[in-house]
PDB file of N, CA and C in Angstrom:
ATOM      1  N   UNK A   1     -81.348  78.483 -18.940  1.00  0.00           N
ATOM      2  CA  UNK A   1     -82.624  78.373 -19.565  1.00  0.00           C
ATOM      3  C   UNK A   1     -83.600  79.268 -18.806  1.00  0.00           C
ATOM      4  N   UNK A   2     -84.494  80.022 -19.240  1.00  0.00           N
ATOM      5  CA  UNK A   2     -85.597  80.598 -19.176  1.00  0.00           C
ATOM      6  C   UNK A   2     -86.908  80.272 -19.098  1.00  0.00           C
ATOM      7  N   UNK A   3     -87.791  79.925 -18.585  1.00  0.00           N
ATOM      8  CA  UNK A   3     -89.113  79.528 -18.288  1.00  0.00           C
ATOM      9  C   UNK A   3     -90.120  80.664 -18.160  1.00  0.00           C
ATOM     10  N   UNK A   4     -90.882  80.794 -19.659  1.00  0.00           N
ATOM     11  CA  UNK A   4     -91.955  81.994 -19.288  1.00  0.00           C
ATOM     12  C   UNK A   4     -93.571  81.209 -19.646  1.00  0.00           C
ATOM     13  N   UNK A   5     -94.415  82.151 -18.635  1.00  0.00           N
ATOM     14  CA  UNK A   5     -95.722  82.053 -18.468  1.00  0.00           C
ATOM     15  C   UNK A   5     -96.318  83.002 -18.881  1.00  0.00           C
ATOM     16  N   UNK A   6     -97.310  81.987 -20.210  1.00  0.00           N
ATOM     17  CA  UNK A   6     -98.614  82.935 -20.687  1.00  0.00           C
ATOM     18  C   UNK A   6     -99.602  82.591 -20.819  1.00  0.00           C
ATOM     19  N   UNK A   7    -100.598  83.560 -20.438  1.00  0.00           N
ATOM     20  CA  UNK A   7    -101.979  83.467 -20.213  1.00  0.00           C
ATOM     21  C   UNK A   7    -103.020  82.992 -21.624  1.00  0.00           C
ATOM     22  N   UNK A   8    -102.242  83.591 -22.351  1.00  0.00           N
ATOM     23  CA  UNK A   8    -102.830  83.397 -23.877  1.00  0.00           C
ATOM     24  C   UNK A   8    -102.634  81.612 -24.168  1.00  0.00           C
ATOM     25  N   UNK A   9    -104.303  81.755 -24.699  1.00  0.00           N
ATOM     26  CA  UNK A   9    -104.054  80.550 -25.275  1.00  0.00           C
ATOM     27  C   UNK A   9    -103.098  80.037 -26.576  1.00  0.00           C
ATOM     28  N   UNK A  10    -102.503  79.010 -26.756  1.00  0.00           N
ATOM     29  CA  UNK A  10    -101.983  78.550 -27.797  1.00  0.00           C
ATOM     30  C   UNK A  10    -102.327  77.821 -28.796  1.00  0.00           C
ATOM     31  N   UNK A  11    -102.910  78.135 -30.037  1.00  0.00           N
ATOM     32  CA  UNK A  11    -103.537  77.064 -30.854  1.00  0.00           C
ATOM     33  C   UNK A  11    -102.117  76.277 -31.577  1.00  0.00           C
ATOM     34  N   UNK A  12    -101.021  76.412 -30.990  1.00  0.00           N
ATOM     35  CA  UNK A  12    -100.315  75.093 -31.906  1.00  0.00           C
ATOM     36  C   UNK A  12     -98.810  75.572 -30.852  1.00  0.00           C
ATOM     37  N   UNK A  13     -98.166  74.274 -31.118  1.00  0.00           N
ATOM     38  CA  UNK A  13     -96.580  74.311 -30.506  1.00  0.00           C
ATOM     39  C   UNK A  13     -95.727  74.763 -31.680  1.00  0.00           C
ATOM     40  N   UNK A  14     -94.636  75.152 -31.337  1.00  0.00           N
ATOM     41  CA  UNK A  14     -93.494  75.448 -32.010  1.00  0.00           C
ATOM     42  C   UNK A  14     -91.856  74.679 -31.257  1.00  0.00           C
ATOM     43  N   UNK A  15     -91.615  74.412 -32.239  1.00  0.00           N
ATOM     44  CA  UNK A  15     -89.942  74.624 -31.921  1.00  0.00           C
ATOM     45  C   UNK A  15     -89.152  75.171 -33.097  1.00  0.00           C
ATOM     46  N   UNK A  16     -87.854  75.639 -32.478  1.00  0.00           N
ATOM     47  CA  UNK A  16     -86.824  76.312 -33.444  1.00  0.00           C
ATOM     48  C   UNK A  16     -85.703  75.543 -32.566  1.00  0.00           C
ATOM     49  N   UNK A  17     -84.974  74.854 -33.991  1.00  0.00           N
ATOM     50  CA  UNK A  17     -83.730  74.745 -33.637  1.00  0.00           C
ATOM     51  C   UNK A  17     -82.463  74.989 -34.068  1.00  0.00           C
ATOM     52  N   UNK A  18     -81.554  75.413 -33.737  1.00  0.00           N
ATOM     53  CA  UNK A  18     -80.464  75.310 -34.360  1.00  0.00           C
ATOM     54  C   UNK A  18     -80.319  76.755 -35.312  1.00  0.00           C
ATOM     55  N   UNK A  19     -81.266  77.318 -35.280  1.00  0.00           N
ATOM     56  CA  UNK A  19     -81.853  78.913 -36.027  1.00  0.00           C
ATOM     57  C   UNK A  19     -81.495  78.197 -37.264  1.00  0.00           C
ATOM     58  N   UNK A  20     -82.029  76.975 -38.218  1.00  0.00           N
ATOM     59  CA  UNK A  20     -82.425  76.492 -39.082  1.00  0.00           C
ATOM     60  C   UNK A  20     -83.516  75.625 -39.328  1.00  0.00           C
ATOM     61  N   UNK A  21     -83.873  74.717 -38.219  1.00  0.00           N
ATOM     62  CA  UNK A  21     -85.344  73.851 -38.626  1.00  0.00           C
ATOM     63  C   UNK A  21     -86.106  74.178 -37.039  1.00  0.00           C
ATOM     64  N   UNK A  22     -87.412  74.566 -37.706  1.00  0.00           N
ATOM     65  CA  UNK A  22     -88.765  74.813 -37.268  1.00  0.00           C
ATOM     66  C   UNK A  22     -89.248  73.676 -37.173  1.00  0.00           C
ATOM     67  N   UNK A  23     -90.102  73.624 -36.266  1.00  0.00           N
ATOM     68  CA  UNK A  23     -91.445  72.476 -35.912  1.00  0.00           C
ATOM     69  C   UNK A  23     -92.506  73.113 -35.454  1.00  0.00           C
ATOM     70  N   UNK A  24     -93.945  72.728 -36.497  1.00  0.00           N
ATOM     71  CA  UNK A  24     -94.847  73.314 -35.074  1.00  0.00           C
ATOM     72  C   UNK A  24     -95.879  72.331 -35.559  1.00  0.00           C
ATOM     73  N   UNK A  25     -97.089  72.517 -34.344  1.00  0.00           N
ATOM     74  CA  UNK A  25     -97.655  71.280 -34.334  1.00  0.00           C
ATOM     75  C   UNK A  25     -98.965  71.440 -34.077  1.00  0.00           C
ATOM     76  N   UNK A  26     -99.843  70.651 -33.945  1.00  0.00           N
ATOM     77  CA  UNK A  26    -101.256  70.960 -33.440  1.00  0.00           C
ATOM     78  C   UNK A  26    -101.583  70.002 -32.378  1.00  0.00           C
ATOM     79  N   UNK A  27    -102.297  70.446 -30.957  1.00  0.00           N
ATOM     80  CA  UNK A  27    -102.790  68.938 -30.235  1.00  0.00           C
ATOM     81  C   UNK A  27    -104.436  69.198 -30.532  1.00  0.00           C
ATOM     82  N   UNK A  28    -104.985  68.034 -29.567  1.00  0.00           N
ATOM     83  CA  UNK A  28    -106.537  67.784 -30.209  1.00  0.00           C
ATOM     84  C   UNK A  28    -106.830  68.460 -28.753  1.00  0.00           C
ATOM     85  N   UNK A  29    -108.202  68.240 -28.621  1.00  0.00           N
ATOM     86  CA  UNK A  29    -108.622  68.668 -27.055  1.00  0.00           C
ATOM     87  C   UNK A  29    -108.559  68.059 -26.187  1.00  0.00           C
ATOM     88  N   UNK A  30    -107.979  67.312 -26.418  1.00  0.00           N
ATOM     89  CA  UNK A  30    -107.235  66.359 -25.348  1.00  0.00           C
ATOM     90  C   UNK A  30    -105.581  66.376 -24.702  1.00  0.00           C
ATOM     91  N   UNK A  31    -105.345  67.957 -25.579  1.00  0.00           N
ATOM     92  CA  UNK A  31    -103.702  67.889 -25.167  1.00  0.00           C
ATOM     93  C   UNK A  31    -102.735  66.881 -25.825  1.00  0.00           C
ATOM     94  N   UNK A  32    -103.326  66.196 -26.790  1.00  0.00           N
ATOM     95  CA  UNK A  32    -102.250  64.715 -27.217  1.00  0.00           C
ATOM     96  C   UNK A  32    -101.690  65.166 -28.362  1.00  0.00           C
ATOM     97  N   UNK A  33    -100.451  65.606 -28.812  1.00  0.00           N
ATOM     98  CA  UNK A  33    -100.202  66.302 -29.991  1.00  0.00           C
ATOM     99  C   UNK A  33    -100.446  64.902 -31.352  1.00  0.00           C
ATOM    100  N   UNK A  34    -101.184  65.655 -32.377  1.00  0.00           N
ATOM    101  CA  UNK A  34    -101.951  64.123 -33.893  1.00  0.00           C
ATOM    102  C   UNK A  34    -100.944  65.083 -35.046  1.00  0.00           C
ATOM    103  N   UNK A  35    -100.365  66.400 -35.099  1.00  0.00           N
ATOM    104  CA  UNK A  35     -99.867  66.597 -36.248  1.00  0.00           C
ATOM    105  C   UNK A  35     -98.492  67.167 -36.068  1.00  0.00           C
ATOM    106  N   UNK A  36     -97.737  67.072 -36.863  1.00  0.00           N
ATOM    107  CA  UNK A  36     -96.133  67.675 -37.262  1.00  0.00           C
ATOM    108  C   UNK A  36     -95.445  68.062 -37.977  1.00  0.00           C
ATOM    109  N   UNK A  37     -95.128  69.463 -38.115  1.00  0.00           N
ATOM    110  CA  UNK A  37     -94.334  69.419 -39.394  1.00  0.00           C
ATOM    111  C   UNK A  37     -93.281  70.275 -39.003  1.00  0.00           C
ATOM    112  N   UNK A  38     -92.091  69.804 -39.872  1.00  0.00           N
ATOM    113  CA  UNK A  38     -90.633  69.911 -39.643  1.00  0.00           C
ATOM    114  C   UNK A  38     -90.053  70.530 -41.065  1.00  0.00           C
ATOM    115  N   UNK A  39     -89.466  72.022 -40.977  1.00  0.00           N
ATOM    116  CA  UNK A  39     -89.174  71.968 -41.762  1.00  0.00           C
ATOM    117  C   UNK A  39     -87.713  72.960 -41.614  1.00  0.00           C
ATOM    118  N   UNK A  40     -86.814  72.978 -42.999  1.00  0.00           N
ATOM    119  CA  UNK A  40     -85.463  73.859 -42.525  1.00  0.00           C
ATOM    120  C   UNK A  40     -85.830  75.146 -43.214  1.00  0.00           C
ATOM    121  N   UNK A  41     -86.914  75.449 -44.091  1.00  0.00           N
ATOM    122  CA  UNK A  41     -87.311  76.466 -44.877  1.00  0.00           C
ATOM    123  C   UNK A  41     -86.886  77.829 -44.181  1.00  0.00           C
ATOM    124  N   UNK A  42     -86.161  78.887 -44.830  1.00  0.00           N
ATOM    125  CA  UNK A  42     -86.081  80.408 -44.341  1.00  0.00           C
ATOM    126  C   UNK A  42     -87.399  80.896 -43.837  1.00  0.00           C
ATOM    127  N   UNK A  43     -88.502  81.362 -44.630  1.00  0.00           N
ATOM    128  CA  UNK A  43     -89.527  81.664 -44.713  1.00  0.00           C
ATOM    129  C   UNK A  43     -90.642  81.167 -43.404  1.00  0.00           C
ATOM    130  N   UNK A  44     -90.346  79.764 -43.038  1.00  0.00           N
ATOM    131  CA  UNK A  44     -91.389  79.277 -42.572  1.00  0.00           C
ATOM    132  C   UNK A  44     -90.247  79.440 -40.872  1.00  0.00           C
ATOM    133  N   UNK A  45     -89.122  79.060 -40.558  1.00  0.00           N
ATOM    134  CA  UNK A  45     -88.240  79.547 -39.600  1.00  0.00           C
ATOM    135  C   UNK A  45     -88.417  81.447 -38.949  1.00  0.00           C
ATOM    136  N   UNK A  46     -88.858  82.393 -39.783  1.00  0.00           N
ATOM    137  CA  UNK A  46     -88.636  83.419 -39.733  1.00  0.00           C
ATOM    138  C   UNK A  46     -90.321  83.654 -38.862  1.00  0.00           C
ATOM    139  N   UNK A  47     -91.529  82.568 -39.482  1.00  0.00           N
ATOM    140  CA  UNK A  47     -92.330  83.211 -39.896  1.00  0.00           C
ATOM    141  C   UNK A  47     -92.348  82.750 -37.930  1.00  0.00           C
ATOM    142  N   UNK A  48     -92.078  81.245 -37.424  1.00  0.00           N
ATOM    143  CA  UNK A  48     -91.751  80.874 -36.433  1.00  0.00           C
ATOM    144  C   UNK A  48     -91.246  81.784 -35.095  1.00  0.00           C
ATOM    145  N   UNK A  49     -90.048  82.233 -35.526  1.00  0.00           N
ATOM    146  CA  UNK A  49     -89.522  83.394 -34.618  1.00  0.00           C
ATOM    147  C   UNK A  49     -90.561  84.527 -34.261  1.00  0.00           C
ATOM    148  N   UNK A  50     -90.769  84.685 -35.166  1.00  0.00           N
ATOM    149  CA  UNK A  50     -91.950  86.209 -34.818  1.00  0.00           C
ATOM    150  C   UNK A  50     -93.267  85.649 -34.465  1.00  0.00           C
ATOM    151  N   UNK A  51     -93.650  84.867 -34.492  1.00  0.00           N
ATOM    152  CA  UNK A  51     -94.789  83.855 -33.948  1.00  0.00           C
ATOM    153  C   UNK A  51     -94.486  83.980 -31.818  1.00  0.00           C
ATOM    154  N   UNK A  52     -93.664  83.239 -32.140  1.00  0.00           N
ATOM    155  CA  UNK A  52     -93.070  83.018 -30.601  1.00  0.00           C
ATOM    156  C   UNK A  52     -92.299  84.705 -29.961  1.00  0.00           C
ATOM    157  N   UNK A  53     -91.869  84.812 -30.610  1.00  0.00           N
ATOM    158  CA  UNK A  53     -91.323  86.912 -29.759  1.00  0.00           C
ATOM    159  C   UNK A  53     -92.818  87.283 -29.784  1.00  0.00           C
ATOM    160  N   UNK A  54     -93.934  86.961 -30.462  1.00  0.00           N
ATOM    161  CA  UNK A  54     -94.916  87.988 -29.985  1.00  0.00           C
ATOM    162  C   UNK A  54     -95.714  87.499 -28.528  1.00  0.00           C
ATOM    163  N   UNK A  55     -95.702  85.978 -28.159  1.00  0.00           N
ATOM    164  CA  UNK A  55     -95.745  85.157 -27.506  1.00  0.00           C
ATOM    165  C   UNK A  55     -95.228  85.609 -25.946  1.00  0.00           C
ATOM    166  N   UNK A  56     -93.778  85.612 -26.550  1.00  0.00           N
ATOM    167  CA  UNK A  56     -93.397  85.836 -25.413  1.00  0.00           C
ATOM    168  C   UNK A  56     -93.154  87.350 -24.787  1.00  0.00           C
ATOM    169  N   UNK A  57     -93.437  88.294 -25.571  1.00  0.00           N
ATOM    170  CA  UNK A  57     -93.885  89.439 -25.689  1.00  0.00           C
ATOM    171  C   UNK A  57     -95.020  89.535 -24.237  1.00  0.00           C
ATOM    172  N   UNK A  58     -95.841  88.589 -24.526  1.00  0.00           N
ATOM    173  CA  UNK A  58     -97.341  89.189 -23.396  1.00  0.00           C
ATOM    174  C   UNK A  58     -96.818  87.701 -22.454  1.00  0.00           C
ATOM    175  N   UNK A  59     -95.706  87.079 -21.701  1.00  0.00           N
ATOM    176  CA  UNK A  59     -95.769  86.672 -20.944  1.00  0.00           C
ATOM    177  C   UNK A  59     -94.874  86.870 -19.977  1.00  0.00           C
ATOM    178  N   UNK A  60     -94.972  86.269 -18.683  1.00  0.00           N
ATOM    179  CA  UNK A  60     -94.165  86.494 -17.700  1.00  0.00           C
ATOM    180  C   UNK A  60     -92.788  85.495 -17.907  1.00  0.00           C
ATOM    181  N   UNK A  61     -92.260  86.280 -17.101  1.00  0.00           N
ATOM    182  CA  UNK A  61     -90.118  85.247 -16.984  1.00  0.00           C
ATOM    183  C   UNK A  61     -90.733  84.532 -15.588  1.00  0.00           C
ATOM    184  N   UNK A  62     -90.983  83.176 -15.713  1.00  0.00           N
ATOM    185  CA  UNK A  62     -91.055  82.651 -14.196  1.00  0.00           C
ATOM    186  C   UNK A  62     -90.215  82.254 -13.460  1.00  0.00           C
ATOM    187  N   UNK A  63     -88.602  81.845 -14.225  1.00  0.00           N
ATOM    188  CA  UNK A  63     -87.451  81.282 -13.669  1.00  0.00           C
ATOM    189  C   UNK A  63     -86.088  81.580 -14.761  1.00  0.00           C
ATOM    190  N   UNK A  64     -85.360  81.888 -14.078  1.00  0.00           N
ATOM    191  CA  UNK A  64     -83.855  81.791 -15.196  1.00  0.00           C
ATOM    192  C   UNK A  64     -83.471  83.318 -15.315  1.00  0.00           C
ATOM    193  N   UNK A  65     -82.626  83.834 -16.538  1.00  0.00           N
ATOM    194  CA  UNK A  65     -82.161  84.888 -17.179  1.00  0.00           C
ATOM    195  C   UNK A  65     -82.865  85.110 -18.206  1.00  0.00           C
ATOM    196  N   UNK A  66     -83.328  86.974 -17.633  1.00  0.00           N
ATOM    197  CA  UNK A  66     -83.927  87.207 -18.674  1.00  0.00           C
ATOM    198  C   UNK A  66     -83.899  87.221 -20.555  1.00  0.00           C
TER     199      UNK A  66
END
């Protein structure tokens, strides 16, 4: 596993799993995540991936293989 650090803020979480179902989410300003959505959609998985490569694009590798 890989652990990277970025400076950029994040207005919502993501997950990808399985390179079929997406999750992403919103927290409040309090850090407490209030929304979720899960879905296996192509479209919304794809839109996910390139969300997160641009992400991790402007951050640092802090631990693991690159």
């Amino acid at each position: 596993m890989s652990v990277y650090v970025c400076d950029d803020p994040l207005p919502q979480y993501l997950g990808l799993f399985d390179q079929t179902v997406m999750q992403v989410g919103s927290c409040g300003n309090n850090g407490i995540p209030y929304a979720l959505l899960e879905t296996d959609d192509d479209d919304s998985f794809a839109w996910a991936e390139r969300k997160y490569g641009l992400y991790k694009t402007n951050a640092t590798l802090l631990a693991g293989p690159s």
